[in-house]
C-alpha atoms as a PDB file:
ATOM      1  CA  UNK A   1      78.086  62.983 172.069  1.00  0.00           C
ATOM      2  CA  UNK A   2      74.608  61.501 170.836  1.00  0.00           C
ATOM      3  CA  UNK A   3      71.391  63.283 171.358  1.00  0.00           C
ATOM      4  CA  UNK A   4      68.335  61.815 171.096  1.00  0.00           C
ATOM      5  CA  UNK A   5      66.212  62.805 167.941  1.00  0.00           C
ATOM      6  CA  UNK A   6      62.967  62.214 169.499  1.00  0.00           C
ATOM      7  CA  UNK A   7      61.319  60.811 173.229  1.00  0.00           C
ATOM      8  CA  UNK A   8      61.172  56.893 173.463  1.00  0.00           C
ATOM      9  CA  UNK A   9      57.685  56.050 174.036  1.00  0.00           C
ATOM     10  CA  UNK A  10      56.556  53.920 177.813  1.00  0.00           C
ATOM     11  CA  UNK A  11      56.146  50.978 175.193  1.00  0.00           C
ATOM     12  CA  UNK A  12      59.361  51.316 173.540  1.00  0.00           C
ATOM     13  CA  UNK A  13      61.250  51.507 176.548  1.00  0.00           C
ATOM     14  CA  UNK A  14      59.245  48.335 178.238  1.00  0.00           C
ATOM     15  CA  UNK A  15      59.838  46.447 175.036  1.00  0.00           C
ATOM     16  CA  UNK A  16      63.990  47.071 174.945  1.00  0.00           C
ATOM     17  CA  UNK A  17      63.758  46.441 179.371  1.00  0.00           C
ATOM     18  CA  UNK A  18      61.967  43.173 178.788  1.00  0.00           C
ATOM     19  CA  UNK A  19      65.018  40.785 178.784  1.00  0.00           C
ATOM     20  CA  UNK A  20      65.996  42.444 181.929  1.00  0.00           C
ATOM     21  CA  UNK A  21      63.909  40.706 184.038  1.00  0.00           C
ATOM     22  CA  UNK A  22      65.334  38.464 186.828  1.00  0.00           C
ATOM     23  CA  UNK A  23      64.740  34.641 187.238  1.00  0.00           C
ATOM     24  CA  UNK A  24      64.268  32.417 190.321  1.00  0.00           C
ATOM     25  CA  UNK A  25      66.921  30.318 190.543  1.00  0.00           C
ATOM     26  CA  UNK A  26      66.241  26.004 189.761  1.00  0.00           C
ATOM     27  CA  UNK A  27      66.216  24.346 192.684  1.00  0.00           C
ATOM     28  CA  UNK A  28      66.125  20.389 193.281  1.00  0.00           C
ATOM     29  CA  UNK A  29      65.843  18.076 195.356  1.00  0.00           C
ATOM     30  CA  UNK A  30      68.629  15.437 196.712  1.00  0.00           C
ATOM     31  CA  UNK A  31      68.079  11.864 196.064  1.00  0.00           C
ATOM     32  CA  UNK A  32      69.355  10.739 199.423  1.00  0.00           C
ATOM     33  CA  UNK A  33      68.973  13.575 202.008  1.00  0.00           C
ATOM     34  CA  UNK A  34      65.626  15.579 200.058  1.00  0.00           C
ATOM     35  CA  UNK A  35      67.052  19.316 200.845  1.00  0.00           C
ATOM     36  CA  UNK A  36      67.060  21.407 198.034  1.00  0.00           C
ATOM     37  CA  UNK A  37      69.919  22.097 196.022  1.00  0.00           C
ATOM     38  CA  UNK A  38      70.879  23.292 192.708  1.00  0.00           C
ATOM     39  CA  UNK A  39      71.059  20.714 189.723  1.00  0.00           C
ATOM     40  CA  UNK A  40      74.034  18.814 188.985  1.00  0.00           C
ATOM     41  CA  UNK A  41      76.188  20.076 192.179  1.00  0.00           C
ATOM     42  CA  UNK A  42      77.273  18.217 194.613  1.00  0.00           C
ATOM     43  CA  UNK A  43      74.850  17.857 197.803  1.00  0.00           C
ATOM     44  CA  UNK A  44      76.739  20.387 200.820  1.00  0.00           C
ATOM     45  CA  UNK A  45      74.488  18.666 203.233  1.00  0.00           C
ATOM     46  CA  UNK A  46      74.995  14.428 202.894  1.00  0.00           C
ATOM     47  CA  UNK A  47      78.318  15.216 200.023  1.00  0.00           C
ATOM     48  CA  UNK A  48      76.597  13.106 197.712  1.00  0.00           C
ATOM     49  CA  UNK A  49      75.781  13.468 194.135  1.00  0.00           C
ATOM     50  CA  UNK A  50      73.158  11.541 192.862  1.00  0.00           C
ATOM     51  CA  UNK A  51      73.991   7.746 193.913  1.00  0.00           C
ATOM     52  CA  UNK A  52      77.730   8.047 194.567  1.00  0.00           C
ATOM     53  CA  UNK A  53      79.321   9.181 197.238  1.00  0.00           C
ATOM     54  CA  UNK A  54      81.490  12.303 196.615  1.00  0.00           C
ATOM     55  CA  UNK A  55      82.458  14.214 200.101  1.00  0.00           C
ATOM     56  CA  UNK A  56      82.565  13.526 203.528  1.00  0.00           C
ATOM     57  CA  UNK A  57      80.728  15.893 205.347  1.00  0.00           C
ATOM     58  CA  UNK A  58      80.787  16.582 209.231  1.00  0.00           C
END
């Protein structure tokens, strides 16, 4: 089992943690209804995406 030689410094820790950070997810707009959805997928609320329609919706 692996012991550490030495304590990993506040910095050195927040350096390696860095790419751990989480993102907002994109959001857009739809070109026929305007509530937001996510790009390139297929709008739940009108079933269209972008010009052409895809689904009927209820």
């Amino acid at each position: 089992m692996a012991v550490q030689q030495r304590r990993v410094s506040k910095s050195r820790k927040g350096m390696r943690k860095s790419h751990l950070a989480l993102s907002k997810p994109t959001i857009t707009s739809c070109k026929k209804c305007g509530k937001p959805i996510k790009p390139h997928h297929v709008c739940k609320y009108c079933g269209h995406y972008g010009d052409k329609k895809i689904i009927n919706v209820k």
